[in-house]
N, C-alpha and C. Protein backbone atom coordinates (compact mmCIF):
# COMPACT_ATOMS: atom_id res chain seq x y z
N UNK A 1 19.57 12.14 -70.43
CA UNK A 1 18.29 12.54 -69.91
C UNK A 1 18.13 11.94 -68.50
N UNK A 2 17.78 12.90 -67.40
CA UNK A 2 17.80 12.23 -66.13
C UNK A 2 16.19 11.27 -65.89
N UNK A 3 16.59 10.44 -65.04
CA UNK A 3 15.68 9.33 -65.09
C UNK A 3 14.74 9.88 -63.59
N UNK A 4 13.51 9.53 -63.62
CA UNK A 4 12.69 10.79 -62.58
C UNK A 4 12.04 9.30 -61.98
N UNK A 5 12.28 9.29 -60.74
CA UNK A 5 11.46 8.56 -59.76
C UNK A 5 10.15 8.82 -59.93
N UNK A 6 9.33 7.22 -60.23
CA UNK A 6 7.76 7.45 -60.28
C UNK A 6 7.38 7.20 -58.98
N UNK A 7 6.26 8.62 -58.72
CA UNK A 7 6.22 8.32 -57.50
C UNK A 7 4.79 7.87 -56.76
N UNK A 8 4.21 6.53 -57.98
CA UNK A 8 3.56 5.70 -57.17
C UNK A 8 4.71 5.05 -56.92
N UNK A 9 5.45 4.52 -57.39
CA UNK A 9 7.03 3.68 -56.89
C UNK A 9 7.24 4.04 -55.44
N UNK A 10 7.51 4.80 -55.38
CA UNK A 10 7.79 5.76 -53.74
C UNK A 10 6.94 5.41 -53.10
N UNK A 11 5.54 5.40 -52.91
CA UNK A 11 4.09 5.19 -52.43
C UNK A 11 4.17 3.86 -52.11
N UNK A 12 4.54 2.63 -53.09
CA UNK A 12 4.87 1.46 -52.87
C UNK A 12 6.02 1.20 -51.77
N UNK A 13 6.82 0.93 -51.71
CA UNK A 13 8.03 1.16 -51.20
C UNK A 13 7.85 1.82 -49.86
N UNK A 14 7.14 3.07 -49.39
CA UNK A 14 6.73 3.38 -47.99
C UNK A 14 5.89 2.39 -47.24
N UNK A 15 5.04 1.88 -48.50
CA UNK A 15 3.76 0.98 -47.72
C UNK A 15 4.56 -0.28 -47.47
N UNK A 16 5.66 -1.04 -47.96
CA UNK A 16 5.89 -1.85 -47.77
C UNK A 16 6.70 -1.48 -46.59
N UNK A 17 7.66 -0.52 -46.31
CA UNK A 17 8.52 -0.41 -45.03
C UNK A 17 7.06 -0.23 -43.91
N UNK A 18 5.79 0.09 -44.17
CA UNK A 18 5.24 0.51 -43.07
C UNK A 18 4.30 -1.09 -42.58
N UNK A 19 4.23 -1.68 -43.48
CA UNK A 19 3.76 -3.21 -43.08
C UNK A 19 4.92 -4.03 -42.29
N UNK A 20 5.90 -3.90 -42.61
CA UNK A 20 7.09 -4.57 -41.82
C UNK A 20 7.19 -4.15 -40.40
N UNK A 21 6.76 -2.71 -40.35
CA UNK A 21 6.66 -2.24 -38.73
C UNK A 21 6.10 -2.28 -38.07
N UNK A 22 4.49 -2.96 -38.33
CA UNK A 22 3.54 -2.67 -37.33
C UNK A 22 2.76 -4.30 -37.86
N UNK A 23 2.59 -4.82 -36.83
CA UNK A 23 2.80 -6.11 -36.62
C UNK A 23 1.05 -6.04 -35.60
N UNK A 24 0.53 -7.29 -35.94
CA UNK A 24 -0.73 -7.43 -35.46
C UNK A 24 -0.71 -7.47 -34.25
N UNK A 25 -1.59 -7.07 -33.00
CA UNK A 25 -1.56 -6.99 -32.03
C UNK A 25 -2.02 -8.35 -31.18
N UNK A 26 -2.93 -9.07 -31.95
CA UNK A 26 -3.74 -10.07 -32.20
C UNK A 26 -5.30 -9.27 -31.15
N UNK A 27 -5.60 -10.56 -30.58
CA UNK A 27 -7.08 -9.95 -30.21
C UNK A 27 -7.18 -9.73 -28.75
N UNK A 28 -8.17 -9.30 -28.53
CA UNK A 28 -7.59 -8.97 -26.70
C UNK A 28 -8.23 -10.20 -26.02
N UNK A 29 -7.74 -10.32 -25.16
CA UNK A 29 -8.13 -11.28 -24.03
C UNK A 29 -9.36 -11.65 -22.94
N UNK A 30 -9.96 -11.75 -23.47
CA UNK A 30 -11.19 -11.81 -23.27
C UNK A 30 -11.75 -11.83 -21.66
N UNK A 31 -11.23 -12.73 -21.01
CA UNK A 31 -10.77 -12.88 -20.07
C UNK A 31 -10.30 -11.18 -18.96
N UNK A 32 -9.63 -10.50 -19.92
CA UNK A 32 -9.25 -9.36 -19.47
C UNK A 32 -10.12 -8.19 -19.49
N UNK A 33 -11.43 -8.51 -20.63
CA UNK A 33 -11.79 -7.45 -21.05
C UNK A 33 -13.10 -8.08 -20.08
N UNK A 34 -13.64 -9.32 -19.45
CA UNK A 34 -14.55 -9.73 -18.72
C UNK A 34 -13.72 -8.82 -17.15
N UNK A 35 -12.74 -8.83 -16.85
CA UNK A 35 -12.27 -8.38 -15.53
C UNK A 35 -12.22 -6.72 -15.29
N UNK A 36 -11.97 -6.50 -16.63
CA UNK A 36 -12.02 -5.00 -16.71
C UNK A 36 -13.47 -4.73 -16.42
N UNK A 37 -14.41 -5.11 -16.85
CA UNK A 37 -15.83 -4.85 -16.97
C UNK A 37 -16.14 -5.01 -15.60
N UNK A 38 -16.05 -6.05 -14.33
CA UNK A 38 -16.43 -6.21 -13.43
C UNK A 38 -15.68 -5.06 -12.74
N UNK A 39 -14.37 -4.86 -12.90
CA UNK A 39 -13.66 -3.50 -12.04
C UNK A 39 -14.65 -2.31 -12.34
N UNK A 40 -14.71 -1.99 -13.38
CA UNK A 40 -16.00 -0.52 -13.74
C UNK A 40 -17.37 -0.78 -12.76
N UNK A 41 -17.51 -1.90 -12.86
CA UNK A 41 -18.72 -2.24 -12.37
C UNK A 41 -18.58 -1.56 -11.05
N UNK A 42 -17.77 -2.63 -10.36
CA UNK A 42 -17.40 -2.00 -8.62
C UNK A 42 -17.45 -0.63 -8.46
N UNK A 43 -16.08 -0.31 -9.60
CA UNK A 43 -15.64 1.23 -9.05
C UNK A 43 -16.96 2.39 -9.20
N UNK A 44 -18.36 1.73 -9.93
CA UNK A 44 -18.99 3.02 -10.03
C UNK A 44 -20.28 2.62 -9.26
N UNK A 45 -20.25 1.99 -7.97
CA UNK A 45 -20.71 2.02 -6.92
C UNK A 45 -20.61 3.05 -5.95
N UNK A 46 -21.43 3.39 -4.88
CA UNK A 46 -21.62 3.90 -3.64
C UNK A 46 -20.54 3.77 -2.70
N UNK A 47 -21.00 2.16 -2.71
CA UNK A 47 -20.12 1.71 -1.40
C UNK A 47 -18.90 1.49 -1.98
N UNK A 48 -18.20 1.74 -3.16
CA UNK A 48 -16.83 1.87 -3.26
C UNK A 48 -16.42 3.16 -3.33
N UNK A 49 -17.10 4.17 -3.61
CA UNK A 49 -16.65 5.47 -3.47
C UNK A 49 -16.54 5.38 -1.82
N UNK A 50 -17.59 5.21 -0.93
CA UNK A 50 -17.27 5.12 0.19
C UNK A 50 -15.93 4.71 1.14
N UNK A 51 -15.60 3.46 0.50
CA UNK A 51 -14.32 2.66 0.75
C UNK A 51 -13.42 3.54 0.35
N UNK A 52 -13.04 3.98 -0.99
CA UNK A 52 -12.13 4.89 -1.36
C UNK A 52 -12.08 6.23 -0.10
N UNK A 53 -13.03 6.35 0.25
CA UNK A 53 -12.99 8.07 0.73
C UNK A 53 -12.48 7.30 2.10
N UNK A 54 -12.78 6.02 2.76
CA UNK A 54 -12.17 6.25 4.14
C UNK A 54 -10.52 5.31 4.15
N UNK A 55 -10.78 4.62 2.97
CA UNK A 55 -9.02 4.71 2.84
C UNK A 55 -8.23 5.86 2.96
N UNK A 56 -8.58 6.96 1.82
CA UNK A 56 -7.76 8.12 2.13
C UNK A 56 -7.93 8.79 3.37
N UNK A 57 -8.99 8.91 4.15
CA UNK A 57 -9.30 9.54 5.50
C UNK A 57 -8.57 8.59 6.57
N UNK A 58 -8.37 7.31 6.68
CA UNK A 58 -7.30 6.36 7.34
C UNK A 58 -6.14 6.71 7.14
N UNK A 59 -5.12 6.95 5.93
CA UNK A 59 -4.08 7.33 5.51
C UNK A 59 -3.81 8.40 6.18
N UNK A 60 -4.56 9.46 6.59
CA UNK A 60 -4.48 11.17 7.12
C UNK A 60 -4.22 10.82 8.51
N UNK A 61 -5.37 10.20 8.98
CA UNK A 61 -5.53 10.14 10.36
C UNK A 61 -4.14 9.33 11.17
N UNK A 62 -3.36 8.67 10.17
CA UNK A 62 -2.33 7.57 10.83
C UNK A 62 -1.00 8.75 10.46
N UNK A 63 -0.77 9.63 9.54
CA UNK A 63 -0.05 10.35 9.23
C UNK A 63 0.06 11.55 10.20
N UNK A 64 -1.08 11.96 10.52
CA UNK A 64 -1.57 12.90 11.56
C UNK A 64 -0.88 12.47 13.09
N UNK A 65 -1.37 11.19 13.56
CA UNK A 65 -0.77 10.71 14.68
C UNK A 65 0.73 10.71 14.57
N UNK A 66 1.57 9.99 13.88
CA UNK A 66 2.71 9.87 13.21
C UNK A 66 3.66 11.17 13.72
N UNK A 67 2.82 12.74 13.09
CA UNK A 67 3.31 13.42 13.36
C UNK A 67 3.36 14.30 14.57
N UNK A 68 2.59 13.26 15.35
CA UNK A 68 2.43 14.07 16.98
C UNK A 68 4.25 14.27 17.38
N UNK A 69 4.07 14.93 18.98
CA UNK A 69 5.30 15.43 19.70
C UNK A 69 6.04 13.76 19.91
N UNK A 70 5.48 13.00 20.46
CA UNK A 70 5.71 12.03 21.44
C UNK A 70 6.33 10.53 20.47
N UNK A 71 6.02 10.95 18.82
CA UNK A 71 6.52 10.02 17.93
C UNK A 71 7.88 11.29 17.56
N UNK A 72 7.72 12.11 17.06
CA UNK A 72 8.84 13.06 16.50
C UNK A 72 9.92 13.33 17.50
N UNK A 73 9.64 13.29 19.09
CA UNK A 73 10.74 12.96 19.63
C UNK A 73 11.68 11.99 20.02
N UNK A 74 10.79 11.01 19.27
CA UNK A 74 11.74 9.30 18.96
C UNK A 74 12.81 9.55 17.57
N UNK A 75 12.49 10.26 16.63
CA UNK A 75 12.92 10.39 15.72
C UNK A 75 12.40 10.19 14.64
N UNK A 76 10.99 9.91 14.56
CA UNK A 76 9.94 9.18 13.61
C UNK A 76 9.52 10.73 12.88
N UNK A 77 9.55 10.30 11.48
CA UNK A 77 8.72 11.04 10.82
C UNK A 77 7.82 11.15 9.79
N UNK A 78 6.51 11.71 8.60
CA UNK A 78 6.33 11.47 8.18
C UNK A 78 7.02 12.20 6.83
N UNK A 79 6.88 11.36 5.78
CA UNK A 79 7.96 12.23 4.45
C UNK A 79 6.86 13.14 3.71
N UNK A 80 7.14 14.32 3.94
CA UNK A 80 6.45 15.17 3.25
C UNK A 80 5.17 16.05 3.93
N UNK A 81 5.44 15.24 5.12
CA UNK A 81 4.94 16.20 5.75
C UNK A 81 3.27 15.71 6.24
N UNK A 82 2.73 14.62 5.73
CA UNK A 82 1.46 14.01 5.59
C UNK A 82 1.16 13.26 4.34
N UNK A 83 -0.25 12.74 4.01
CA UNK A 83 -0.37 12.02 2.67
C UNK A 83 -1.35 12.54 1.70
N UNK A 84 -1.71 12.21 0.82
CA UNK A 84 -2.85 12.96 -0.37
C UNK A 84 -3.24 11.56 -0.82
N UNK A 85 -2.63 9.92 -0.31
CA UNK A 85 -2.64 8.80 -1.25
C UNK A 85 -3.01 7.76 0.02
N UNK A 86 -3.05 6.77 -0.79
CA UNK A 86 -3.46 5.50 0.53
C UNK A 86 -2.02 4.96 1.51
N UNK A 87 -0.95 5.67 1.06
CA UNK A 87 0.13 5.46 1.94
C UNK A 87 0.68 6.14 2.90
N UNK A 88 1.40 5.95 4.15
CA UNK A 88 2.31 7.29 4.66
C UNK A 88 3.51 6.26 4.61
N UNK A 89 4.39 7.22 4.21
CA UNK A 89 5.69 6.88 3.80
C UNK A 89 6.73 7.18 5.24
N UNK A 90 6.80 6.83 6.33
CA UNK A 90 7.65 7.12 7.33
C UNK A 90 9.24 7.12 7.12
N UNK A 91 9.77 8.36 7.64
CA UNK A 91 11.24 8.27 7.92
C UNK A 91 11.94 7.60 8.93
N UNK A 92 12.65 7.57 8.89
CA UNK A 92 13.54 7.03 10.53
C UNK A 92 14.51 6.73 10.62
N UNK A 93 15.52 8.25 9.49
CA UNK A 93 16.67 8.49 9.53
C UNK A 93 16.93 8.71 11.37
N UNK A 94 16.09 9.47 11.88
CA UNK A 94 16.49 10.33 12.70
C UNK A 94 16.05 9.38 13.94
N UNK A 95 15.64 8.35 13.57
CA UNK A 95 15.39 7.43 14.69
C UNK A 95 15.89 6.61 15.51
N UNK A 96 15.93 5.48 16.10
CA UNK A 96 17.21 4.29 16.92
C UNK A 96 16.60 3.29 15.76
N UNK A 97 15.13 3.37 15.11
CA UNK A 97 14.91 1.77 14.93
C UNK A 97 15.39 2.45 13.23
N UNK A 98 15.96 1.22 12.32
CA UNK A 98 15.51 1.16 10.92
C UNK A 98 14.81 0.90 10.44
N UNK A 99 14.42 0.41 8.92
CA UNK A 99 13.39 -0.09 8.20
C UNK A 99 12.96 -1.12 8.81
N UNK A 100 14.06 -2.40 8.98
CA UNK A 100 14.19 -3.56 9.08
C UNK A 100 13.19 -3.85 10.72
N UNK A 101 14.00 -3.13 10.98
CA UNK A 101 13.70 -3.12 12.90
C UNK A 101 11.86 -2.77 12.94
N UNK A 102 11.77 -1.40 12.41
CA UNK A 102 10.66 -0.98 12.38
C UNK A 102 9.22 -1.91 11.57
N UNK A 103 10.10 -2.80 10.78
CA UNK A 103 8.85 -3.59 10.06
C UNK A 103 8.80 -4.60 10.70
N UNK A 104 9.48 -5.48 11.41
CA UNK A 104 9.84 -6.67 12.26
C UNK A 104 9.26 -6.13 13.77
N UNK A 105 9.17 -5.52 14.47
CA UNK A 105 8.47 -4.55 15.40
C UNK A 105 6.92 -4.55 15.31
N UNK A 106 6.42 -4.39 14.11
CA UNK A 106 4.84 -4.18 13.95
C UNK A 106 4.31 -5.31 13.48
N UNK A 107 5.29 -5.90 12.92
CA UNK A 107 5.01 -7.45 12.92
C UNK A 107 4.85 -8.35 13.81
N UNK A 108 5.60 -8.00 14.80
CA UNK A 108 5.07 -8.68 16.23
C UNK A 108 4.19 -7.86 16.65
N UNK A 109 3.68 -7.07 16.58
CA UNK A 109 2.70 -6.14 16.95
C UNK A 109 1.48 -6.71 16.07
N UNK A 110 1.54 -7.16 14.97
CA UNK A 110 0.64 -7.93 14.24
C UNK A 110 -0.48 -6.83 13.15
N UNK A 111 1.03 -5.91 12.49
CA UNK A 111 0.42 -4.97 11.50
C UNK A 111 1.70 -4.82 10.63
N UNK A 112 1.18 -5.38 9.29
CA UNK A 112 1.93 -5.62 8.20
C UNK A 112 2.29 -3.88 7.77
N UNK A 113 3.46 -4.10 7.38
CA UNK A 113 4.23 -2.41 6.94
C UNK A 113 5.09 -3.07 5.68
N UNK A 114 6.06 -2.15 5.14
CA UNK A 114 7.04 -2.92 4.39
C UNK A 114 7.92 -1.44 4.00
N UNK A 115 9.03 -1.71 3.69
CA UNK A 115 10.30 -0.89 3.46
C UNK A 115 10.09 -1.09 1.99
N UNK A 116 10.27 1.15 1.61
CA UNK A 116 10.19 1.49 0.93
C UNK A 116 11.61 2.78 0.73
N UNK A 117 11.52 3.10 -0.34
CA UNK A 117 13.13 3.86 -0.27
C UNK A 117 12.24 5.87 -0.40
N UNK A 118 12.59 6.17 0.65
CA UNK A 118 12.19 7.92 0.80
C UNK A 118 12.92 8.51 -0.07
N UNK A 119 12.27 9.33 -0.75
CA UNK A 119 13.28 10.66 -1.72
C UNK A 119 14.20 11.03 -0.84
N UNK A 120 15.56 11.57 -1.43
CA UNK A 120 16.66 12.06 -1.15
C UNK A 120 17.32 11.19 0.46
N UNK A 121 17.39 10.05 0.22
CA UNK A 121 18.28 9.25 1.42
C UNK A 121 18.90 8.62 0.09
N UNK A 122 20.17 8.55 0.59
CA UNK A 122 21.19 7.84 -0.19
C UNK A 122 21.25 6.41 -0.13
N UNK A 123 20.64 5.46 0.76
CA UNK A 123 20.84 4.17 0.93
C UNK A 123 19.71 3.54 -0.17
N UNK A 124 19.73 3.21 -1.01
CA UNK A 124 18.98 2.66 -2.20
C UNK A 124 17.91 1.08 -1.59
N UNK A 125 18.72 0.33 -0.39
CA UNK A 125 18.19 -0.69 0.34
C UNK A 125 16.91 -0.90 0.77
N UNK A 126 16.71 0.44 1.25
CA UNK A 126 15.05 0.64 2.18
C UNK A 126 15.66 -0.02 3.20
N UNK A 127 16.57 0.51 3.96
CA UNK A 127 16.93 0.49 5.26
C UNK A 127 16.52 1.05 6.40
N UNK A 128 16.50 2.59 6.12
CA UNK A 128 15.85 3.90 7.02
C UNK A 128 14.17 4.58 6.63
N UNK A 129 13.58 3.26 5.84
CA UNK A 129 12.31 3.92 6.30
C UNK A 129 11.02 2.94 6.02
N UNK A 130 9.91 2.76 6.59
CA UNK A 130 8.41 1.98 6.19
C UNK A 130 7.78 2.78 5.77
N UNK A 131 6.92 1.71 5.32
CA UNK A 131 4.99 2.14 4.79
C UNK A 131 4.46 1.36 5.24
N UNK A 132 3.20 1.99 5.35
CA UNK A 132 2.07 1.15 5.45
C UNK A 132 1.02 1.68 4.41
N UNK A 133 -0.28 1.18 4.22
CA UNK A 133 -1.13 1.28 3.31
C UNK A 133 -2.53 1.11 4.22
N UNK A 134 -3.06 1.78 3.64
CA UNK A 134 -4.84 1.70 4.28
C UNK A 134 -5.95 1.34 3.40
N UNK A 135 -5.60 0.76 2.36
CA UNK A 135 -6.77 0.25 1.18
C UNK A 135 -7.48 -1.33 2.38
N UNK A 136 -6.18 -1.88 2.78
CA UNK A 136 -6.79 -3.53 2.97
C UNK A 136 -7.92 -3.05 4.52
N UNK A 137 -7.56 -2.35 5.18
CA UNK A 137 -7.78 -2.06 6.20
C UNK A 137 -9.73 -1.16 5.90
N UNK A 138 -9.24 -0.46 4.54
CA UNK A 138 -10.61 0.18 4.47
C UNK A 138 -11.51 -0.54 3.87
N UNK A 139 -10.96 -1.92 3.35
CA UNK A 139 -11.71 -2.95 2.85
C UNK A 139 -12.62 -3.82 3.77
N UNK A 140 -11.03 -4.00 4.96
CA UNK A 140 -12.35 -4.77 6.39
C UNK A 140 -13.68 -4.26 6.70
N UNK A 141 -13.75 -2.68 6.28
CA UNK A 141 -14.70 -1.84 7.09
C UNK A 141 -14.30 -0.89 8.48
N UNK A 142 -13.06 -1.00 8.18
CA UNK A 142 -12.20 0.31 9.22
C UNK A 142 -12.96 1.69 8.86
N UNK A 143 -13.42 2.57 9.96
CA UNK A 143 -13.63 3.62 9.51
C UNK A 143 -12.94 4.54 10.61
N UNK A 144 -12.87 6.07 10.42
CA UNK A 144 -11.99 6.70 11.50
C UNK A 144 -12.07 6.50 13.12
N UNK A 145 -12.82 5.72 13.43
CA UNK A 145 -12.68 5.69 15.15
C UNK A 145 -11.45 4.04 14.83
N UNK A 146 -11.60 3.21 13.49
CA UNK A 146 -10.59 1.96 13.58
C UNK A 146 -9.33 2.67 13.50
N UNK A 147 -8.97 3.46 12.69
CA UNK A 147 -7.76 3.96 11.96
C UNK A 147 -7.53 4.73 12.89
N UNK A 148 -7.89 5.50 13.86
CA UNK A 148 -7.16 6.47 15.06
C UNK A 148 -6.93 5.18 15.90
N UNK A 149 -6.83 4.24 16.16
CA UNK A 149 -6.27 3.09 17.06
C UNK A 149 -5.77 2.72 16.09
N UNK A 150 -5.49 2.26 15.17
CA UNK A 150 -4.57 1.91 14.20
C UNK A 150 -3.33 2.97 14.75
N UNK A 151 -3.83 3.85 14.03
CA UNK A 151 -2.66 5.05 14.43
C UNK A 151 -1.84 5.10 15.62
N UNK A 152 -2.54 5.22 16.56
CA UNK A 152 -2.20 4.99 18.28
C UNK A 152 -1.43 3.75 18.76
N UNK A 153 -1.58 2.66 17.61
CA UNK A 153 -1.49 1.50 17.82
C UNK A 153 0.74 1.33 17.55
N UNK A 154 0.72 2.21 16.13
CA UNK A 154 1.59 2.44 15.10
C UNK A 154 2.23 2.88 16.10
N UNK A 155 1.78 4.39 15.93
CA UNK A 155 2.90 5.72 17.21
C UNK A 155 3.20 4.93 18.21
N UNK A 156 2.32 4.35 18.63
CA UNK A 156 3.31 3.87 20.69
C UNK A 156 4.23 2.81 20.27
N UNK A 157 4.53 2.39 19.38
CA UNK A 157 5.54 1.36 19.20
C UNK A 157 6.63 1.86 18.38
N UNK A 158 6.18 2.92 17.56
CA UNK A 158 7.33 3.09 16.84
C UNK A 158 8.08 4.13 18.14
N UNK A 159 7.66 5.23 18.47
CA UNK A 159 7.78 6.14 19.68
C UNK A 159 8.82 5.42 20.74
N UNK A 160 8.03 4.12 21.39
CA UNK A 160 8.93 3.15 22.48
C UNK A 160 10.09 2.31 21.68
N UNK A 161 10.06 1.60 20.24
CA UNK A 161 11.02 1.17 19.89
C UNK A 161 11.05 -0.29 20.79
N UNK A 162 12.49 -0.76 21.03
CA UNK A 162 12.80 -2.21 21.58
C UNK A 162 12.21 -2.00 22.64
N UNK A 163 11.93 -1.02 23.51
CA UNK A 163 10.63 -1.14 24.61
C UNK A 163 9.60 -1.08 24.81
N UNK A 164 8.98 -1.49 23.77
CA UNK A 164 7.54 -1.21 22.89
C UNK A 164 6.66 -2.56 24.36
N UNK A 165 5.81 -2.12 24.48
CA UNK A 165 4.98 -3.38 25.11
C UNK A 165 4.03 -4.05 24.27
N UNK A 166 4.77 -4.94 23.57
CA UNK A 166 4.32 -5.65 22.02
C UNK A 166 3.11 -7.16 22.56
N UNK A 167 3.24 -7.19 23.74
CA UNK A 167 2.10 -8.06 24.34
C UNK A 167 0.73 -7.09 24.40
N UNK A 168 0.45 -5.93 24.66
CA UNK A 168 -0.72 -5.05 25.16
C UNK A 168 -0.58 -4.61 23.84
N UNK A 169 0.55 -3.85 22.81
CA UNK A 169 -0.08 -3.57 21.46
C UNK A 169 -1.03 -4.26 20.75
N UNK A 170 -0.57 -6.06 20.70
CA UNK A 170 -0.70 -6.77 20.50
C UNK A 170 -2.79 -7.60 20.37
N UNK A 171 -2.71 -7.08 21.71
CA UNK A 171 -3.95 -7.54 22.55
C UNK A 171 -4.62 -6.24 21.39
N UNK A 172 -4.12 -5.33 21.50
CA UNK A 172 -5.35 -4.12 20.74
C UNK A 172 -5.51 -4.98 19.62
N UNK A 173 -4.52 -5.18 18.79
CA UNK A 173 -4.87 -5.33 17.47
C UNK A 173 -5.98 -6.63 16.94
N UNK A 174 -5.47 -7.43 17.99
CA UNK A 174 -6.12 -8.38 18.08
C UNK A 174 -8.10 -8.22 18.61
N UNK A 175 -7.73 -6.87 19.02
CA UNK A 175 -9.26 -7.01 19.25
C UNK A 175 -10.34 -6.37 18.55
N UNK A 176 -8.86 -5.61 16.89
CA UNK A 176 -10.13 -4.45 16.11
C UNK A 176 -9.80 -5.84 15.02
N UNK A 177 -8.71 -6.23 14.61
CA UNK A 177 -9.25 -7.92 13.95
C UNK A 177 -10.53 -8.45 13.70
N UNK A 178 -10.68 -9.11 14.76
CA UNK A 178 -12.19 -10.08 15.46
C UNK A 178 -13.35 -8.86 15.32
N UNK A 179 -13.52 -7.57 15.45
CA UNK A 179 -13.91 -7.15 15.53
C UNK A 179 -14.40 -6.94 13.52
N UNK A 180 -13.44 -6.91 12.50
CA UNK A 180 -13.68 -6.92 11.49
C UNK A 180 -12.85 -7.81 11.32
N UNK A 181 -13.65 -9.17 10.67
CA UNK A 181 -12.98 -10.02 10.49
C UNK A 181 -12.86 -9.97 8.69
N UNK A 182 -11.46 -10.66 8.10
CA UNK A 182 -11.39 -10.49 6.73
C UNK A 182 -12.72 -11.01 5.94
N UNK A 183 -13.38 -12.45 6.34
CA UNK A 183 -14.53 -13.07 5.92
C UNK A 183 -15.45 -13.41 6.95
N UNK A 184 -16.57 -13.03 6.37
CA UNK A 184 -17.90 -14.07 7.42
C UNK A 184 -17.29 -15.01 7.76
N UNK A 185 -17.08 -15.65 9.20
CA UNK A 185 -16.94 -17.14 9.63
C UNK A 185 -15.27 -17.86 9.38
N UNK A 186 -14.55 -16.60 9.26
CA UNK A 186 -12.93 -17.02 8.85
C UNK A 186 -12.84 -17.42 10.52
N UNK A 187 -12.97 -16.80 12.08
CA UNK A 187 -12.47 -17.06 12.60
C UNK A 187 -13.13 -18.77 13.51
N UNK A 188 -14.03 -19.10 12.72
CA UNK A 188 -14.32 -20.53 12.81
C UNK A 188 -12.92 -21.46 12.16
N UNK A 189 -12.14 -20.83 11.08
CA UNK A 189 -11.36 -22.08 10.30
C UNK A 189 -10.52 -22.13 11.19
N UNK A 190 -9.61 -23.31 10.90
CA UNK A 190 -8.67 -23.79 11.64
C UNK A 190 -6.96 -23.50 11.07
N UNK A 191 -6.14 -23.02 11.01
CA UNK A 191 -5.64 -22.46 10.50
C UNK A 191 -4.16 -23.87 10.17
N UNK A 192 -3.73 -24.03 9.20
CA UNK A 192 -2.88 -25.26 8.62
C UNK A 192 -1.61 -25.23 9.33
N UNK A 193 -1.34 -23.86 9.32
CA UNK A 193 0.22 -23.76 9.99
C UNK A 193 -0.25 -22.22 11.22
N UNK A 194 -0.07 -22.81 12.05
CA UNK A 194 -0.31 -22.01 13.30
C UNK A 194 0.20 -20.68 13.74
N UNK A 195 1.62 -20.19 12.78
CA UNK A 195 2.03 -19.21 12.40
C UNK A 195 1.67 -18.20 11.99
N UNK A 196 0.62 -18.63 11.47
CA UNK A 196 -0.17 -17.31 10.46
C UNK A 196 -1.28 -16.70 11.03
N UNK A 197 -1.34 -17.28 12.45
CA UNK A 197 -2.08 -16.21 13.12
C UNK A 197 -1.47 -15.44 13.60
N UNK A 198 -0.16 -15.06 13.58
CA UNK A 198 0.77 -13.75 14.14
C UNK A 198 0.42 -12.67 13.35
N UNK A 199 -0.50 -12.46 11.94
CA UNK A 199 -0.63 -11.48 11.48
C UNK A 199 -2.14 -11.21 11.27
N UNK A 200 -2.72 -11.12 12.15
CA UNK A 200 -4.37 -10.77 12.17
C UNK A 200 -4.72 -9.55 11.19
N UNK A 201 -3.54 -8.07 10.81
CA UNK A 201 -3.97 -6.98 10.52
C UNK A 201 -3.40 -6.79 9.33
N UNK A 202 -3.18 -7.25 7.90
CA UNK A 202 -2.36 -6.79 6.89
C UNK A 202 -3.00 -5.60 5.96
């Protein structure tokens, strides 16, 4: 006589493989769920929709310049043609400067960029191309008359390259800085290591 699986048996036996798999998560972090709450808070403000809208309107306007005659005949380009996001992603396969050159360049110019790797270039390094970002910038209170000198600021150096006049770029940047400073009364402090005023614009 064949012997017939009972199948609360079976029922047992699933529940036990399904307790072995799923393991307590424990409790959330309180801490996390206090930070989350203050982010909602912000994000469903005025003046952060505001901020948001001229980050992305900074991003256009520097992408826009980017793609003038007088940068594209250096070899500079933008990837894709313009942005939809808080970044422009620059090429500069087709350029004299590289990543390296090009981020070390605006750095003495005293505007933080950083090497990022463009779709379809084979060098995996982030050799042949920068970014920059416009969130920190729309945070100072940059709005489009800051970010078209931003822009202007970008193009004439990337455009001139090792003949960039990185003393007069320099002087600009330095003067939309001071002009929005990161904090009330930052340019009262005294700064620990004297270096770190080479980057007024990140």
């Amino acid at each position: 006589m064949p012997v017939r699986a009972d199948p609360r048996q079976a029922g047992v036996r699933q529940s036990d493989q399904l307790r072995g798999i799923s393991r307590p998560a424990g409790r959330p972090l309180l801490q996390a769920v206090a930070a989350k709450a203050v982010t909602f808070k912000i994000a469903s403000t005025p003046e952060f929709a505001e901020r948001q809208r001229r980050t992305l309107s900074g991003a256009r306007i520097i992408a826009e310049r980017l793609l003038a005659g007088d940068v594209a005949t250096a070899g500079v380009s933008v990837v894709s043609g313009g942005t939809d996001v808080h970044l422009v992603l620059v090429d500069l396969r087709d350029s004299p400067l590289d990543g390296k050159m090009a981020e070390d360049l605006l750095h003495d110019v005293g505007i933080t960029v950083n090497r990022n790797a463009v779709p379809t270039t084979p060098a995996p390094d982030g050799d042949l191309r920068a970014a920059g970002g416009t969130s920190a910038l729309a945070t100072r209170g940059f709005g489009d008359a800051e970010f078209t000198e931003v822009a202007d600021i970008i193009a004439t150096a990337l455009a001139a390259g090792a003949s960039a006049d990185v003393a007069a770029l320099r002087q600009r940047v330095t003067r939309l800085a001071r002009e929005f400073p990161l904090y009330e009364g930052l340019e009262d402090w005294k700064l620990v290591d004297s270096s770190d005023s080479t980057h007024p614009i990140s």
